[in-house]
C-alpha atoms as a PDB file:
ATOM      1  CA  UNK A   1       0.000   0.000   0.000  1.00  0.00           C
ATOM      2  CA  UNK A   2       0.897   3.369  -0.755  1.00  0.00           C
ATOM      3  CA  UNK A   3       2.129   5.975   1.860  1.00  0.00           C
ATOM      4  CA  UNK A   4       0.875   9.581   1.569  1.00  0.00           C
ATOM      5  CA  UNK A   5       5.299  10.339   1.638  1.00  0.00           C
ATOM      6  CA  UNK A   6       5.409   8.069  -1.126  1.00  0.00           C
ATOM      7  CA  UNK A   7       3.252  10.123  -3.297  1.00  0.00           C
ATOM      8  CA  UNK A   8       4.505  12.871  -2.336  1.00  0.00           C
ATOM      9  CA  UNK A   9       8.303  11.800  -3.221  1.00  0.00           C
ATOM     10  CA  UNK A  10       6.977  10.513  -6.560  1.00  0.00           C
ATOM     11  CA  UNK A  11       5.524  13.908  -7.026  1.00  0.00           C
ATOM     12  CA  UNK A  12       8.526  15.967  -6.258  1.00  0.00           C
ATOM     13  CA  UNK A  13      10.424  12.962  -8.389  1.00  0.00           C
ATOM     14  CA  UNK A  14       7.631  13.762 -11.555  1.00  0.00           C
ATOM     15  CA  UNK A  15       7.885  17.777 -11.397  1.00  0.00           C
ATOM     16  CA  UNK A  16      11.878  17.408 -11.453  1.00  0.00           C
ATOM     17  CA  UNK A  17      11.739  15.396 -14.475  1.00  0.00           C
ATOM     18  CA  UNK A  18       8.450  17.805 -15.903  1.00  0.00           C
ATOM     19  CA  UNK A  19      11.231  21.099 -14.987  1.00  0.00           C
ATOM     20  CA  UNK A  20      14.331  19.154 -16.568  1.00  0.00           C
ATOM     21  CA  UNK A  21      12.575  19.130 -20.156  1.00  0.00           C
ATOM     22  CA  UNK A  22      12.709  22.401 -21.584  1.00  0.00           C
ATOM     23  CA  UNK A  23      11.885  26.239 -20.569  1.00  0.00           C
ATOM     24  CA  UNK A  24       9.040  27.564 -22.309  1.00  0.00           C
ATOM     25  CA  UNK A  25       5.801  28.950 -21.749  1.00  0.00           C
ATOM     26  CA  UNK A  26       4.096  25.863 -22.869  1.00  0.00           C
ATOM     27  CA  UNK A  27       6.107  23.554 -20.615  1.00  0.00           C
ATOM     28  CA  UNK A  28       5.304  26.002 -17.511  1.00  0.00           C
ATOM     29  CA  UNK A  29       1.486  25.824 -18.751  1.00  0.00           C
ATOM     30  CA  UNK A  30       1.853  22.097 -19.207  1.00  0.00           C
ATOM     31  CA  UNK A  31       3.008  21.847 -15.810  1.00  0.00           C
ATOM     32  CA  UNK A  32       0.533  24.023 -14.078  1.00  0.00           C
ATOM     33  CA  UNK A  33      -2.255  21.794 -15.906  1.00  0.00           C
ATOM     34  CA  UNK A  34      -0.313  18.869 -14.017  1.00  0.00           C
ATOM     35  CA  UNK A  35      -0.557  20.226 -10.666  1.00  0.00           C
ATOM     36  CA  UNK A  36      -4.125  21.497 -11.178  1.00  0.00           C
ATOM     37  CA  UNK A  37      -5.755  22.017  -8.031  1.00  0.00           C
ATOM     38  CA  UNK A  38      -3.941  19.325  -6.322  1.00  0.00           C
ATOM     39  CA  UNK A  39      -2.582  20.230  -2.734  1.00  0.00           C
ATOM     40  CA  UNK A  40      -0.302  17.799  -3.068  1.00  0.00           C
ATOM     41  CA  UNK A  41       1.246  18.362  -6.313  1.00  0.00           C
ATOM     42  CA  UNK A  42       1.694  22.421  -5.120  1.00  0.00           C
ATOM     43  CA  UNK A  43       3.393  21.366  -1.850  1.00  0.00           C
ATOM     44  CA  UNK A  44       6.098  19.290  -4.321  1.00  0.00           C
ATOM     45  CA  UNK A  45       7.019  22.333  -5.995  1.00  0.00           C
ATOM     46  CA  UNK A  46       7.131  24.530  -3.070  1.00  0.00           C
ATOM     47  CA  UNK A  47      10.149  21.435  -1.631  1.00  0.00           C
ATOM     48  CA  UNK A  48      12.024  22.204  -5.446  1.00  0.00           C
ATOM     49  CA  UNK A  49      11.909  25.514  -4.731  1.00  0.00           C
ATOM     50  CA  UNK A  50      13.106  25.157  -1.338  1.00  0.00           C
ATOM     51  CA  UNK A  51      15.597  22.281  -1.525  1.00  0.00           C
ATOM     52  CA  UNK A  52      16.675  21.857  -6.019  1.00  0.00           C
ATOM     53  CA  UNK A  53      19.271  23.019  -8.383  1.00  0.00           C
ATOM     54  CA  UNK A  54      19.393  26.301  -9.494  1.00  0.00           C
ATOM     55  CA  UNK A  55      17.707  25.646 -12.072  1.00  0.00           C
ATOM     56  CA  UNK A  56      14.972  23.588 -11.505  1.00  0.00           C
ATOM     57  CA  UNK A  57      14.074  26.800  -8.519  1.00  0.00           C
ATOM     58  CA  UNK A  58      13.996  29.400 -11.417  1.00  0.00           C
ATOM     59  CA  UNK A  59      10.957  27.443 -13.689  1.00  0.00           C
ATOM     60  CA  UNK A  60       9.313  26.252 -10.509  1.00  0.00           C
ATOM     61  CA  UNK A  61       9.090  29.556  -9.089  1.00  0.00           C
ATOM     62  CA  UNK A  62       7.531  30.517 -12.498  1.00  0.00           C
ATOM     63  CA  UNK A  63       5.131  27.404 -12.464  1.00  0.00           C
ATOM     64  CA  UNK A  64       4.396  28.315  -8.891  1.00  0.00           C
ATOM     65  CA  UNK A  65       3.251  31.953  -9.706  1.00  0.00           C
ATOM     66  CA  UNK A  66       1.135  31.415 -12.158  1.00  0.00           C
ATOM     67  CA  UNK A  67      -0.502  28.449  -9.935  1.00  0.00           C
ATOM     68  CA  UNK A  68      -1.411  31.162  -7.316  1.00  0.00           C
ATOM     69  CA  UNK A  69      -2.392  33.406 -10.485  1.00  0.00           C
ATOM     70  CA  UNK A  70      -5.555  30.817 -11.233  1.00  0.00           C
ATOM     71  CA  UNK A  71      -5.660  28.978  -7.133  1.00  0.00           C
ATOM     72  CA  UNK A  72      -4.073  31.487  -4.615  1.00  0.00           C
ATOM     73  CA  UNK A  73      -6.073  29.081  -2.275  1.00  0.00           C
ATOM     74  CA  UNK A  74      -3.563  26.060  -3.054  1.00  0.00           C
ATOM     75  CA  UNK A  75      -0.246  28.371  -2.280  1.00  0.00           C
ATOM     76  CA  UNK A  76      -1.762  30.180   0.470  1.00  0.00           C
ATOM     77  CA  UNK A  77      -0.807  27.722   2.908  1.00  0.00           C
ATOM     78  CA  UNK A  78       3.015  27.797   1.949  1.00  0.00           C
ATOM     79  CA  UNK A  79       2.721  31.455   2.338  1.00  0.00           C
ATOM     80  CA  UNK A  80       5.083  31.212   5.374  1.00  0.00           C
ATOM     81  CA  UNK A  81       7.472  29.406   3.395  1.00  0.00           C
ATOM     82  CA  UNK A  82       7.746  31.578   0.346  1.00  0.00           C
ATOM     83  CA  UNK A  83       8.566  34.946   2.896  1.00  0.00           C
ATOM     84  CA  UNK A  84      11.139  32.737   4.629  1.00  0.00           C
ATOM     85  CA  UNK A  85      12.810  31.772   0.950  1.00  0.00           C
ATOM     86  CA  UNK A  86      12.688  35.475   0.322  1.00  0.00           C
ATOM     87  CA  UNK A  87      14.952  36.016   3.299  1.00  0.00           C
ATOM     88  CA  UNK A  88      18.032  34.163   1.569  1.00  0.00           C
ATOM     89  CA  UNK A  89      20.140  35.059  -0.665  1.00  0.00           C
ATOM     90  CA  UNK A  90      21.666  35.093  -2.868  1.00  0.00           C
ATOM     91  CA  UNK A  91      18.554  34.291  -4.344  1.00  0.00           C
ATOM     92  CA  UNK A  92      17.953  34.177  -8.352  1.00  0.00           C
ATOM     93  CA  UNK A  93      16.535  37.301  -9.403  1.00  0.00           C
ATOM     94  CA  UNK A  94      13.324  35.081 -11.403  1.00  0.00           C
ATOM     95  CA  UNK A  95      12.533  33.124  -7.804  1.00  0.00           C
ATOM     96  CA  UNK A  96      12.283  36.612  -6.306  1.00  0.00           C
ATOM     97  CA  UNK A  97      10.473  38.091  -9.457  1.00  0.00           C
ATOM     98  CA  UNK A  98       7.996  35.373  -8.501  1.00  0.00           C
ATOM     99  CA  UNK A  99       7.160  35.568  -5.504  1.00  0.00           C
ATOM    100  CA  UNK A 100       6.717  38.752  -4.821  1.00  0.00           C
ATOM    101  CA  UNK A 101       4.463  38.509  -7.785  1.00  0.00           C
ATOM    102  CA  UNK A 102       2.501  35.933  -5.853  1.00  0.00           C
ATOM    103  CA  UNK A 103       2.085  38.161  -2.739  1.00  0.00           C
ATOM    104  CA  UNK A 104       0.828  40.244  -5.175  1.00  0.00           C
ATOM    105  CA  UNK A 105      -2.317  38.654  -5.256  1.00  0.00           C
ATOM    106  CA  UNK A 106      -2.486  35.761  -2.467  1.00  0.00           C
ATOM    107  CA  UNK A 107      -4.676  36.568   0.567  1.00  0.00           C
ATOM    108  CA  UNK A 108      -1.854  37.592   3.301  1.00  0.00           C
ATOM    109  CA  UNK A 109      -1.728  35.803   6.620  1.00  0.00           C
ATOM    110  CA  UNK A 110      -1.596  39.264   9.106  1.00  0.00           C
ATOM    111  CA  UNK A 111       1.356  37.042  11.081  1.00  0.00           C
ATOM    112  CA  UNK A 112       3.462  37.807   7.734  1.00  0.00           C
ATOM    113  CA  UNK A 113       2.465  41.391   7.008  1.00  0.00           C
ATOM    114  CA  UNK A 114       5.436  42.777   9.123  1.00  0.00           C
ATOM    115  CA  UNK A 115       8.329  40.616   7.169  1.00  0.00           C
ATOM    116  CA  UNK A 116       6.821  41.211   3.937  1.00  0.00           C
ATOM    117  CA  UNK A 117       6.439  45.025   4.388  1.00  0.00           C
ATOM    118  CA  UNK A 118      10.160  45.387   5.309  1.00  0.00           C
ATOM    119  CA  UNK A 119      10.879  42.730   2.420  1.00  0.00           C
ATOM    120  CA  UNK A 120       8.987  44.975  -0.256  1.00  0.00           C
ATOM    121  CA  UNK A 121      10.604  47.950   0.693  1.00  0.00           C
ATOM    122  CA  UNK A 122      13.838  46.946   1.179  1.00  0.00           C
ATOM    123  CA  UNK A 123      13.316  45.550  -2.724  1.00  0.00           C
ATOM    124  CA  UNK A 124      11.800  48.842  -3.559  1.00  0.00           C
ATOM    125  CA  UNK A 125      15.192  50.621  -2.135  1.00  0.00           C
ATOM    126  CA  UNK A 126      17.362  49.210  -3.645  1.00  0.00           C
ATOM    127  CA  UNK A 127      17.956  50.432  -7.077  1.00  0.00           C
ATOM    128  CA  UNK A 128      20.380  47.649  -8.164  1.00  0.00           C
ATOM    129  CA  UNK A 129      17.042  45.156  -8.069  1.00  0.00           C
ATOM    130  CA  UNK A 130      15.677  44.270 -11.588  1.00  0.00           C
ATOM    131  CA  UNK A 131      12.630  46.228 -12.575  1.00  0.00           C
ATOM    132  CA  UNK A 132       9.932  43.325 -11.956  1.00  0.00           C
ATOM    133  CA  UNK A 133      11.079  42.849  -8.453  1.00  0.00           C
ATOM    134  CA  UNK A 134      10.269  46.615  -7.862  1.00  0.00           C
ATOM    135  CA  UNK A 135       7.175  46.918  -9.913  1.00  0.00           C
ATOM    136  CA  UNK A 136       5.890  43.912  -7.805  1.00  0.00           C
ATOM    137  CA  UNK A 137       7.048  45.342  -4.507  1.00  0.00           C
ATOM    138  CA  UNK A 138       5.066  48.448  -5.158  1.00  0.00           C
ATOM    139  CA  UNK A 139       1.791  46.225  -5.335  1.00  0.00           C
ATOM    140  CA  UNK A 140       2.348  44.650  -2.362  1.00  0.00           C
ATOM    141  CA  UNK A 141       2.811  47.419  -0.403  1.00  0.00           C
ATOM    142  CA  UNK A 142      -0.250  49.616  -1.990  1.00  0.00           C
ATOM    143  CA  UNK A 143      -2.205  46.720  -0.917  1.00  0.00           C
ATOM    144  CA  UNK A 144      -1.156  46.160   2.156  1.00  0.00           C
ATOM    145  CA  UNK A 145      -1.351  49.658   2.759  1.00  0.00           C
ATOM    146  CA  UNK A 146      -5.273  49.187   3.414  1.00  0.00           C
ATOM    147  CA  UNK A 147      -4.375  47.563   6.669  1.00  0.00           C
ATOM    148  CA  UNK A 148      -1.668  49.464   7.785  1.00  0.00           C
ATOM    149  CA  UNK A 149      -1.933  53.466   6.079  1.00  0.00           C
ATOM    150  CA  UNK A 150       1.041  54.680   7.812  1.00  0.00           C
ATOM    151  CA  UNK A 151       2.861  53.260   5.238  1.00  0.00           C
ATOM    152  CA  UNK A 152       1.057  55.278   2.894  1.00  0.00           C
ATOM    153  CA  UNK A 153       3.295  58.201   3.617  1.00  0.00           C
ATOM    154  CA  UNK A 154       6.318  56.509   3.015  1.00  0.00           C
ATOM    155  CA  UNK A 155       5.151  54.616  -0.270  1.00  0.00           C
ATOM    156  CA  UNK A 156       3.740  57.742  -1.586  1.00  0.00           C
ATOM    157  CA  UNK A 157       7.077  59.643  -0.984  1.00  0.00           C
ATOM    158  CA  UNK A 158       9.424  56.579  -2.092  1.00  0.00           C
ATOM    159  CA  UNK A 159       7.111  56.596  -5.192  1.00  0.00           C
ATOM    160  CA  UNK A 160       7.547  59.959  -6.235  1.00  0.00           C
ATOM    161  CA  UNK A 161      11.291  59.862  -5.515  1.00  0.00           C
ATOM    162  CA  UNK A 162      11.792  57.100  -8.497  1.00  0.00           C
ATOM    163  CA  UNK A 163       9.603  59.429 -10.630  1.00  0.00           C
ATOM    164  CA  UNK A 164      11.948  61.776 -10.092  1.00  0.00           C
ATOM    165  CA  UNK A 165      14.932  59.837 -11.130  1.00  0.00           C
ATOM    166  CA  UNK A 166      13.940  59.283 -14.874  1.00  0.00           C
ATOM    167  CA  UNK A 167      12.851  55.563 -13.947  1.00  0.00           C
ATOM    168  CA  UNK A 168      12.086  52.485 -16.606  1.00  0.00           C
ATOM    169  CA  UNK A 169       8.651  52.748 -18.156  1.00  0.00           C
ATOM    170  CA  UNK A 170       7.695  49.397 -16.128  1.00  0.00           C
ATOM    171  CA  UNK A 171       8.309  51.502 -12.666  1.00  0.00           C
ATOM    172  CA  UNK A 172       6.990  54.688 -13.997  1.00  0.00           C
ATOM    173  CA  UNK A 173       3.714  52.834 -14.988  1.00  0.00           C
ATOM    174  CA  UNK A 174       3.170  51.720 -12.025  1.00  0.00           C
ATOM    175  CA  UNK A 175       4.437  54.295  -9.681  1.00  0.00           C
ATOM    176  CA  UNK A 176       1.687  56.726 -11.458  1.00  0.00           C
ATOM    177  CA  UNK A 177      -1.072  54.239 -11.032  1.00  0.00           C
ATOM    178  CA  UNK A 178      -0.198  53.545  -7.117  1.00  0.00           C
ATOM    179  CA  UNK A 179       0.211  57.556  -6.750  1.00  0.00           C
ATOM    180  CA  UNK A 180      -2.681  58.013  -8.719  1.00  0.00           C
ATOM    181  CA  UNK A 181      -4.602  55.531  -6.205  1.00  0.00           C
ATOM    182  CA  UNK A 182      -2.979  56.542  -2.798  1.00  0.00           C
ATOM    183  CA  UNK A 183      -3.691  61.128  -3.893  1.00  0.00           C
ATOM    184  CA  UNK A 184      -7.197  59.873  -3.927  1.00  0.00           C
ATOM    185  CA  UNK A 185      -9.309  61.028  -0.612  1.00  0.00           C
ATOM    186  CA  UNK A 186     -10.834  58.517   1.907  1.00  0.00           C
END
């Protein structure tokens, strides 16, 4: 009889060799189709991303994303683990691309909110991060700026500072929009 740890090793053992084939779109599609809305299958990816090569973390990370994209119920649970894998570095530039686009739009345990506001803005910061990191960090923090508006002040300010400093059409996009949103009364 099968063990719920052997499925689960024979999952981990089927994404690796799913990752291993090629790096495309279609593949990462493919692969979400696999996992579905299988809780099991979404806890095997979250162990590549925590414990693979290089780069079988890079296309999880992407397979992972767009996961929460269409279930953010299936990767809400691994929440925790996804802020803690944020924490290390050096970390490749696509696993943080990804999940900061996941806390993007993944309801936010309130025991995280802390960590990930100093995460996004440290991100946001630092000028040396790649554009999608920062875009991303900007939505997190507008949106967790419901719950906590004293961070308003600081976004808002941050915001118009990059504005300021000629930034890439991706940041300027969406600086104006989250200005645009946080200028607005009430």
């Amino acid at each position: 009889m099968k063990s719920q740890c052997d499925d689960e090793v024979l999952f981990v053992q089927e994404l690796a060799a799913l990752l291993s084939k090629e790096h495309s779109r279609h593949q990462r599609d493919m692969i979400v189709s696999w996992i579905g809305t299988d809780a099991k299958k979404i806890s095997a990816a979250i162990y590549v991303l925590c414990h693979h090569s290089y780069r079988d973390v890079q296309r999880v990370a992407w397979v992972i994303s767009a996961v929460a994209e269409k279930h953010p119920e299936l990767v809400a649970p691994h929440l925790k683990t996804l802020v803690l894998r944020l924490g290390r570095t050096p970390l490749p530039d696509a696993v943080k691309r990804n999940i900061v686009r996941i806390l993007s739009f993944v309801p936010l345990p309130a025991e995280a909110h802390s960590e990930i506001v100093h995460t996004c803005f440290g991100y946001l910061y630092a000028a040396h991060e790649p554009v999608a990191v920062r875009v991303f960090a900007m939505s997190v923090l507008y949106r967790l700026s419901g719950a906590y508006p004293e961070i308003k002040t600081e976004l808002k300010e941050l915001l118009e500072l990059e504005l300021e400093k000629m930034p890439s059409p991706g940041i300027k996009s969406r600086a104006q929009k989250i200005l645009s949103q946080l200028r607005k009364p009430g």
